[in-house]
PDB file of N, CA and C in Angstrom:
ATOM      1  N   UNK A   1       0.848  -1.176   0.000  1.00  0.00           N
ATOM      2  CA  UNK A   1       0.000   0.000   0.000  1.00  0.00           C
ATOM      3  C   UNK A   1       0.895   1.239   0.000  1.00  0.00           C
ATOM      4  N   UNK A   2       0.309   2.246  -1.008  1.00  0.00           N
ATOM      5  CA  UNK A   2       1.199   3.284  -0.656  1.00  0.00           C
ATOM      6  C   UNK A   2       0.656   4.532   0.071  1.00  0.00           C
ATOM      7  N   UNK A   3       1.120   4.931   0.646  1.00  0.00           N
ATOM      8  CA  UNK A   3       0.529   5.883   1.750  1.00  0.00           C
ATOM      9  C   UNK A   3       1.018   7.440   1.493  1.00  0.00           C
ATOM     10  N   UNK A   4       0.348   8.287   1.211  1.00  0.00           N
ATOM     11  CA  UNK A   4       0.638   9.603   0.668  1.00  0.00           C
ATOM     12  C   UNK A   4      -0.342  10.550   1.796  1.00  0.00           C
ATOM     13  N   UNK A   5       1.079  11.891   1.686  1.00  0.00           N
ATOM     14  CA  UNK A   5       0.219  13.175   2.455  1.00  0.00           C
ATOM     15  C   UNK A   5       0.151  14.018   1.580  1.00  0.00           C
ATOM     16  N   UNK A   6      -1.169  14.653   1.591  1.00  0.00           N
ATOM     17  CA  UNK A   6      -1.651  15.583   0.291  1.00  0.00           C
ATOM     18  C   UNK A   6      -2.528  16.807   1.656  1.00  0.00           C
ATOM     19  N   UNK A   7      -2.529  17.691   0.797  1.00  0.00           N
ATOM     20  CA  UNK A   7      -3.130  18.477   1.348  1.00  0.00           C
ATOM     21  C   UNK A   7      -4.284  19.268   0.075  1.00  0.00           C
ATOM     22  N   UNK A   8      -5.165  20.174   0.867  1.00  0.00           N
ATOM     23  CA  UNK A   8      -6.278  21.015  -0.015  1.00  0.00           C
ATOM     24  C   UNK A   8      -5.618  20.845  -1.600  1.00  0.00           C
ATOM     25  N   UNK A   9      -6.488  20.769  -2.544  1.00  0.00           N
ATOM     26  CA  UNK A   9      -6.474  20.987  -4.182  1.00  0.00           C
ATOM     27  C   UNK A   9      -4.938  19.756  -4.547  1.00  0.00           C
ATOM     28  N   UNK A  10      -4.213  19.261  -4.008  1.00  0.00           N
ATOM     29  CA  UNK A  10      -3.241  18.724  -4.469  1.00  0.00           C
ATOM     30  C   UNK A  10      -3.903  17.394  -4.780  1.00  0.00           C
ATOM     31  N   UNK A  11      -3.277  16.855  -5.922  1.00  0.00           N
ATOM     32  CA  UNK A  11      -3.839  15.232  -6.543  1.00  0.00           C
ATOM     33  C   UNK A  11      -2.987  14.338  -6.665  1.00  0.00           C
ATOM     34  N   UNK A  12      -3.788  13.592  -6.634  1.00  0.00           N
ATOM     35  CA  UNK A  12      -2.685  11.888  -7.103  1.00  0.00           C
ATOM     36  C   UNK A  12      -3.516  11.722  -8.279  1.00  0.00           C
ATOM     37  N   UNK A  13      -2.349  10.921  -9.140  1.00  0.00           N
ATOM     38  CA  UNK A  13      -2.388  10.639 -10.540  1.00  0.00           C
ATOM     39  C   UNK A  13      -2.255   9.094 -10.920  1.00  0.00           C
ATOM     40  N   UNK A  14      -3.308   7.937 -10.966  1.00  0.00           N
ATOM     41  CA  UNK A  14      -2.727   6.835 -11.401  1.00  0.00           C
ATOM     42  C   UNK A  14      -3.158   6.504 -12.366  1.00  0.00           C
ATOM     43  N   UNK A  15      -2.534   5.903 -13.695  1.00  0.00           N
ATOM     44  CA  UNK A  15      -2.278   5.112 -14.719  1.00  0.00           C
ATOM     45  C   UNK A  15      -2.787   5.989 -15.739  1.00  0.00           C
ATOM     46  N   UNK A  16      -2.227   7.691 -15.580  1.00  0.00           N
ATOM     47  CA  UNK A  16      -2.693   8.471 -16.881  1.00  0.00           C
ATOM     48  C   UNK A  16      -4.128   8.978 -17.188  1.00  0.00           C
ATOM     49  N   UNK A  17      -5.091   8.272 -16.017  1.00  0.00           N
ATOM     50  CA  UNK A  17      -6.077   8.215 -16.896  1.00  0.00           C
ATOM     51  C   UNK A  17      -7.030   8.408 -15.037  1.00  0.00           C
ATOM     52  N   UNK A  18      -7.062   8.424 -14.126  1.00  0.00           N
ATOM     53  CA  UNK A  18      -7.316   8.891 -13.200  1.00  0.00           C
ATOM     54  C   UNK A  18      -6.470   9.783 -12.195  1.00  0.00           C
ATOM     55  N   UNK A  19      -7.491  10.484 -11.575  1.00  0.00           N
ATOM     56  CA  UNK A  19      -7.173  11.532 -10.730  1.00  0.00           C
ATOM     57  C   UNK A  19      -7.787  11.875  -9.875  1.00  0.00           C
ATOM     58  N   UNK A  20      -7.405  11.919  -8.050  1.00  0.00           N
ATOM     59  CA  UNK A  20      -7.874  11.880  -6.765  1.00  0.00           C
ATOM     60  C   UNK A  20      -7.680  13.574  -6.435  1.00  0.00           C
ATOM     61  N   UNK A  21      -8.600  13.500  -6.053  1.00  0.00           N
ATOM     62  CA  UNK A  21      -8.098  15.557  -5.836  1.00  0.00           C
ATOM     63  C   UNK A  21      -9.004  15.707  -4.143  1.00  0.00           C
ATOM     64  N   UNK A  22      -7.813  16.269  -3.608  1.00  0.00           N
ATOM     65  CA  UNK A  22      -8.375  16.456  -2.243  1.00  0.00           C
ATOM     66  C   UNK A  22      -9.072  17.596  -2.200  1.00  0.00           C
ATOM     67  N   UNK A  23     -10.675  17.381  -1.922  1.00  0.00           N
ATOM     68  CA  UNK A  23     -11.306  18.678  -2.331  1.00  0.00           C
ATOM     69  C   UNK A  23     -11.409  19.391  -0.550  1.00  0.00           C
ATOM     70  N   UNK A  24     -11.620  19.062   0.392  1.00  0.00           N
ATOM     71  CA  UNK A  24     -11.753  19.428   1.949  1.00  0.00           C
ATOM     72  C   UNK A  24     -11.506  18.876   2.507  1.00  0.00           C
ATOM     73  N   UNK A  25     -10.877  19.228   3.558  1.00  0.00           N
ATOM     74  CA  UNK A  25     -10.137  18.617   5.127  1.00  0.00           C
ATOM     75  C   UNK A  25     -11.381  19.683   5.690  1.00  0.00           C
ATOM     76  N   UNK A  26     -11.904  18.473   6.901  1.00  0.00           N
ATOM     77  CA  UNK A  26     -12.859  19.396   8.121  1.00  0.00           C
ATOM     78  C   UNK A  26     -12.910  18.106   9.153  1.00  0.00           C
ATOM     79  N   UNK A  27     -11.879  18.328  10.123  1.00  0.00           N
ATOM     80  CA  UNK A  27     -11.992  17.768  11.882  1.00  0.00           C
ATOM     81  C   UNK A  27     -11.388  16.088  11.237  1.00  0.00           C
ATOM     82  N   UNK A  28     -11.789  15.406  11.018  1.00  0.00           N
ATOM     83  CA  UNK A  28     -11.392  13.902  10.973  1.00  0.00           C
ATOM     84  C   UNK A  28     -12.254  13.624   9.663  1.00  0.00           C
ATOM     85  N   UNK A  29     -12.248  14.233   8.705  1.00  0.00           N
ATOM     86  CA  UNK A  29     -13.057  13.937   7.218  1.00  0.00           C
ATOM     87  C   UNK A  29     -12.258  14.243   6.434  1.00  0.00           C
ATOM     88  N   UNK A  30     -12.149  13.704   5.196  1.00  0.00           N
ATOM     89  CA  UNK A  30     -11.750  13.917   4.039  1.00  0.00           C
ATOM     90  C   UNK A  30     -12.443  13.973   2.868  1.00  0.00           C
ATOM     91  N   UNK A  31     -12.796  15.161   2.248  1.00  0.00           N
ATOM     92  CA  UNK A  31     -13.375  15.221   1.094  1.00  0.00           C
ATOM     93  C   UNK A  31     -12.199  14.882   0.255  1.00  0.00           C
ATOM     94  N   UNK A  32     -12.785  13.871  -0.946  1.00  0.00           N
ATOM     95  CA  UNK A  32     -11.721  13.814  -2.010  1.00  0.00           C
ATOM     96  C   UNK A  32     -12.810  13.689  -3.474  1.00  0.00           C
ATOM     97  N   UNK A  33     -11.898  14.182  -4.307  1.00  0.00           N
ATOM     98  CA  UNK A  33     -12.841  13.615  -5.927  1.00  0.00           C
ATOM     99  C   UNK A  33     -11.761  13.106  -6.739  1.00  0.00           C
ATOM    100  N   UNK A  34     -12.796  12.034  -7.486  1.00  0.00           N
ATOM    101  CA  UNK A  34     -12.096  10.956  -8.125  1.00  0.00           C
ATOM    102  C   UNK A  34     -12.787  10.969  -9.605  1.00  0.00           C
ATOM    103  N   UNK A  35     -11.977  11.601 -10.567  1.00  0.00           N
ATOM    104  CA  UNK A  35     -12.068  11.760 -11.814  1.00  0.00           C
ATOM    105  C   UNK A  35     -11.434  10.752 -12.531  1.00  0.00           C
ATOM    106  N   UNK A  36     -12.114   9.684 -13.270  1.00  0.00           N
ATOM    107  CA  UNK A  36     -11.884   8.113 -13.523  1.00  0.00           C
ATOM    108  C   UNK A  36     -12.966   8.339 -14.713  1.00  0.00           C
ATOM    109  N   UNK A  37     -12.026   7.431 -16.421  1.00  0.00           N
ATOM    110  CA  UNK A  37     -13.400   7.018 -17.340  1.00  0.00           C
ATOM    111  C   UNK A  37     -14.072   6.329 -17.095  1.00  0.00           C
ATOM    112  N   UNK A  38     -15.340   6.199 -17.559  1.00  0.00           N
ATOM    113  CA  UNK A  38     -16.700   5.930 -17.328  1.00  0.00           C
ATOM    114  C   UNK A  38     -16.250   4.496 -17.196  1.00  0.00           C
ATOM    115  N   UNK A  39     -15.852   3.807 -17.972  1.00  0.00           N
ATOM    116  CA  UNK A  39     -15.129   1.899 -17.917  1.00  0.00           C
ATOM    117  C   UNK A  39     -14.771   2.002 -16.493  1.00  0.00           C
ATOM    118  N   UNK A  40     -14.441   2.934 -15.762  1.00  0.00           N
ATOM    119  CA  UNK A  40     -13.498   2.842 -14.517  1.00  0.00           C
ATOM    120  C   UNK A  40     -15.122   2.509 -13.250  1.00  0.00           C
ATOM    121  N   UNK A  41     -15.352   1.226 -12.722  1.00  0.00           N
ATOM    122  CA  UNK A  41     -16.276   1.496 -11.538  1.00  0.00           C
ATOM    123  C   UNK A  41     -15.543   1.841 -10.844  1.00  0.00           C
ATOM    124  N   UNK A  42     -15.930   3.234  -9.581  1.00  0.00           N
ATOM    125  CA  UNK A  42     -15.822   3.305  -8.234  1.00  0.00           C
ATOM    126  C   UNK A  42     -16.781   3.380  -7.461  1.00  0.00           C
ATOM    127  N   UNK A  43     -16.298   2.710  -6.631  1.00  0.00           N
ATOM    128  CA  UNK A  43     -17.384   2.457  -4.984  1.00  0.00           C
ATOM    129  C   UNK A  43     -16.728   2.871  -4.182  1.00  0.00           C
ATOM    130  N   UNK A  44     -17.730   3.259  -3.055  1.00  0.00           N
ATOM    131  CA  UNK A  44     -17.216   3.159  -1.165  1.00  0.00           C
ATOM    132  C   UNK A  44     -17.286   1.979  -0.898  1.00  0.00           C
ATOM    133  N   UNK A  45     -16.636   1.528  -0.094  1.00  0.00           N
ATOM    134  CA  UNK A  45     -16.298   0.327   0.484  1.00  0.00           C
ATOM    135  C   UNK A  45     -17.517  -0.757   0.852  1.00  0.00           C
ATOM    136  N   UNK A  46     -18.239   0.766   1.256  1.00  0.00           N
ATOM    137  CA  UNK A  46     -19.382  -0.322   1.847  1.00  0.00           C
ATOM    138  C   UNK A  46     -20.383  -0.997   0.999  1.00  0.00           C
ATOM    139  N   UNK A  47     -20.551   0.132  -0.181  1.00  0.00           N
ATOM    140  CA  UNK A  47     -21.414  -0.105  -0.851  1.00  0.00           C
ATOM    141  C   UNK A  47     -20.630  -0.978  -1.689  1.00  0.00           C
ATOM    142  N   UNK A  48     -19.444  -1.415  -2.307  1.00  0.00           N
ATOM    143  CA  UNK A  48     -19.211  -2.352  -3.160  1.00  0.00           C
ATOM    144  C   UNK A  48     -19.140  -3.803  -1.929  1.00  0.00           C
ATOM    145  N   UNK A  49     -18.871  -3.831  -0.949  1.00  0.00           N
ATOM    146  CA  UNK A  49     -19.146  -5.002  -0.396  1.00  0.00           C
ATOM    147  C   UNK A  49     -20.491  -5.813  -0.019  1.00  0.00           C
ATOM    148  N   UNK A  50     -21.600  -4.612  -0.433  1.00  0.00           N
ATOM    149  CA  UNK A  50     -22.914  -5.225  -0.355  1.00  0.00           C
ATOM    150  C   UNK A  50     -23.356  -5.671  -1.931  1.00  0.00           C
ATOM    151  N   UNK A  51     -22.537  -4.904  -2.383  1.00  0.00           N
ATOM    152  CA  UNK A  51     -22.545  -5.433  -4.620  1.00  0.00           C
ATOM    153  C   UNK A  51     -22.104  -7.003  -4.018  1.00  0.00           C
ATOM    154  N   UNK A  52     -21.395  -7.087  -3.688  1.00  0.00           N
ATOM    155  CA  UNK A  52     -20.289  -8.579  -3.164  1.00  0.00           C
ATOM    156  C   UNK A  52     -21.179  -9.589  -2.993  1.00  0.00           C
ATOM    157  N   UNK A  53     -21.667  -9.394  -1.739  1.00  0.00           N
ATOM    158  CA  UNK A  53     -22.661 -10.015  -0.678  1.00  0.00           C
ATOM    159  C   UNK A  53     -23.760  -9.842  -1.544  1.00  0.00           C
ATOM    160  N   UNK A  54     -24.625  -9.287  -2.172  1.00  0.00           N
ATOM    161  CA  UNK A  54     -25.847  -9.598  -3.334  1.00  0.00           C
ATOM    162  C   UNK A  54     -25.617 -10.272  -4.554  1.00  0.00           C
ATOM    163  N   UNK A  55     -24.547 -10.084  -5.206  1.00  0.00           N
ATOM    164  CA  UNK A  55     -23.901 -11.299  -6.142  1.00  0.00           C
ATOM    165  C   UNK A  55     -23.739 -12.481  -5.983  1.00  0.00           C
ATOM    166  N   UNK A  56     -23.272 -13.060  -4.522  1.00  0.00           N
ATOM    167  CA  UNK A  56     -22.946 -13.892  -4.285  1.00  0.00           C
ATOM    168  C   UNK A  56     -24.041 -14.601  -3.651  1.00  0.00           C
ATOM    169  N   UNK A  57     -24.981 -14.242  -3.166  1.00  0.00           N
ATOM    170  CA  UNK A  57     -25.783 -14.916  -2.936  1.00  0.00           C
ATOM    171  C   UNK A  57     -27.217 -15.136  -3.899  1.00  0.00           C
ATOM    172  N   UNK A  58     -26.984 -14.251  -5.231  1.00  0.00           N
ATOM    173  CA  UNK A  58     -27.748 -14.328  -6.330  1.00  0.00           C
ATOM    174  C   UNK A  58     -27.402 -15.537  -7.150  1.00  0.00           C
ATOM    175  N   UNK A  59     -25.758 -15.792  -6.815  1.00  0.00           N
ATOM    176  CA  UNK A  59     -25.331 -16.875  -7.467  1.00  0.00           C
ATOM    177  C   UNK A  59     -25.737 -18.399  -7.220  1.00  0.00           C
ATOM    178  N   UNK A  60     -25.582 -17.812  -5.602  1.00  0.00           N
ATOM    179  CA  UNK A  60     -26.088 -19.562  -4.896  1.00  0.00           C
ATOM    180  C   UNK A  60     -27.643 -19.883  -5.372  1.00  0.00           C
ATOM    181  N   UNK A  61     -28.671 -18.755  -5.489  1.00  0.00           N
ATOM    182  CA  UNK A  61     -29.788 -18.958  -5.535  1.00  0.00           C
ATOM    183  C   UNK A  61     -30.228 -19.841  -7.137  1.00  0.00           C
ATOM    184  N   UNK A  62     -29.325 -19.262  -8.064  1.00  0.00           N
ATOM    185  CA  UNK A  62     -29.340 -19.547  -9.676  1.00  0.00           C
ATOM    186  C   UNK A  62     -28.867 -20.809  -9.941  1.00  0.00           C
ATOM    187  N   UNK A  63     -27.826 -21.117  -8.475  1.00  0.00           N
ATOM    188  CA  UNK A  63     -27.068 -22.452  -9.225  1.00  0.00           C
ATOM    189  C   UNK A  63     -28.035 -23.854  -8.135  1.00  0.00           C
ATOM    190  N   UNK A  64     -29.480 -23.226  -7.904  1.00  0.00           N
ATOM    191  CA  UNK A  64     -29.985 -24.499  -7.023  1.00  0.00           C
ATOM    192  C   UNK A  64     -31.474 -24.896  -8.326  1.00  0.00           C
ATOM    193  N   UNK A  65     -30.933 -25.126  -9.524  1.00  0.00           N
ATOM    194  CA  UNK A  65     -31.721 -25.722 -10.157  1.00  0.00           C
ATOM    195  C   UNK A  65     -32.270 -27.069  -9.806  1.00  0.00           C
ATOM    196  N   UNK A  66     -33.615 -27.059  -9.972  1.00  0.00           N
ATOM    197  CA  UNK A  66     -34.422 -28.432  -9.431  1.00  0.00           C
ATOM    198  C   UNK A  66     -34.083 -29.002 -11.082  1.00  0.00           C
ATOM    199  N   UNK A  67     -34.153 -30.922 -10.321  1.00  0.00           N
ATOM    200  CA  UNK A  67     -33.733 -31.852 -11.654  1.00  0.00           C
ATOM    201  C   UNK A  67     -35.086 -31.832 -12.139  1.00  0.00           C
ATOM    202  N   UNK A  68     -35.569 -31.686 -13.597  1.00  0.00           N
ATOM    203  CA  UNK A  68     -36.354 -32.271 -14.283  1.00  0.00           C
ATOM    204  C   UNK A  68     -36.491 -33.237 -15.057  1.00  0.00           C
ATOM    205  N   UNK A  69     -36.875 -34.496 -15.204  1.00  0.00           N
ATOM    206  CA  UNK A  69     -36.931 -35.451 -15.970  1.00  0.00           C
ATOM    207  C   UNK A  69     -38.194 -35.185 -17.597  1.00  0.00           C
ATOM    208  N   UNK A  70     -37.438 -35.535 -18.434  1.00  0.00           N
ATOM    209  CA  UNK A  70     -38.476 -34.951 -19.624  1.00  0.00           C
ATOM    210  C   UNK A  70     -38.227 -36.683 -20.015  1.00  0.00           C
ATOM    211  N   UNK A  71     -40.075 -36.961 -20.301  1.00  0.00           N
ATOM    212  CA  UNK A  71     -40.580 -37.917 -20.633  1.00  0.00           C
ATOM    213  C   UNK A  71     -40.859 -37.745 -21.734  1.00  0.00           C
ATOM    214  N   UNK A  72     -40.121 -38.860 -22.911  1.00  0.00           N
ATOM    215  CA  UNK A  72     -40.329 -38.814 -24.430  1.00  0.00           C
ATOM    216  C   UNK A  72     -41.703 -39.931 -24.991  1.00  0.00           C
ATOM    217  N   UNK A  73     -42.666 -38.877 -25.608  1.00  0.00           N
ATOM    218  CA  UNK A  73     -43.767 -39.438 -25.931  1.00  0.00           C
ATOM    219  C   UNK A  73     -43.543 -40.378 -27.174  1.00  0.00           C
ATOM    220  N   UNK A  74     -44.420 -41.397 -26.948  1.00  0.00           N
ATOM    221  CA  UNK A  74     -44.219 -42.622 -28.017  1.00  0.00           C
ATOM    222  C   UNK A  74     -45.187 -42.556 -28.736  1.00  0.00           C
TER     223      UNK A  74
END
């Protein structure tokens, strides 16, 4: 992990193509904005770990197919 001190308006730059810009410091908060192409998802933590946790249990639900037997008429 890399760990950086930035202060008001200063940015981090990764892979050319995003950019973190510290928009406010107030008491123990950090405003930041994250300018990323549209291909780029970002989440908060929390909310992509409930994407996680609803995927994954959408999956279990899809993969409990009941067996059907198909009877060939004579």
């Amino acid at each position: 992990m890399l760990i950086l001190s930035r202060k008001i308006n200063e940015k981090v730059i990764i892979n050319d193509d995003i950019t973190i810009s510290i928009i406010e410091i107030r008491g123990d908060q950090v405003r930041i904005g994250i300018d990323a192409p549209k291909k780029v998802k970002v989440f908060r933590q929390e909310v992509y770990d409930a994407i996680k946790a609803e995927n994954k249990a959408a999956s279990k639900s899809a993969s409990v197919i009941p067996h059907v037997e198909f009877v060939k008429k004579q």
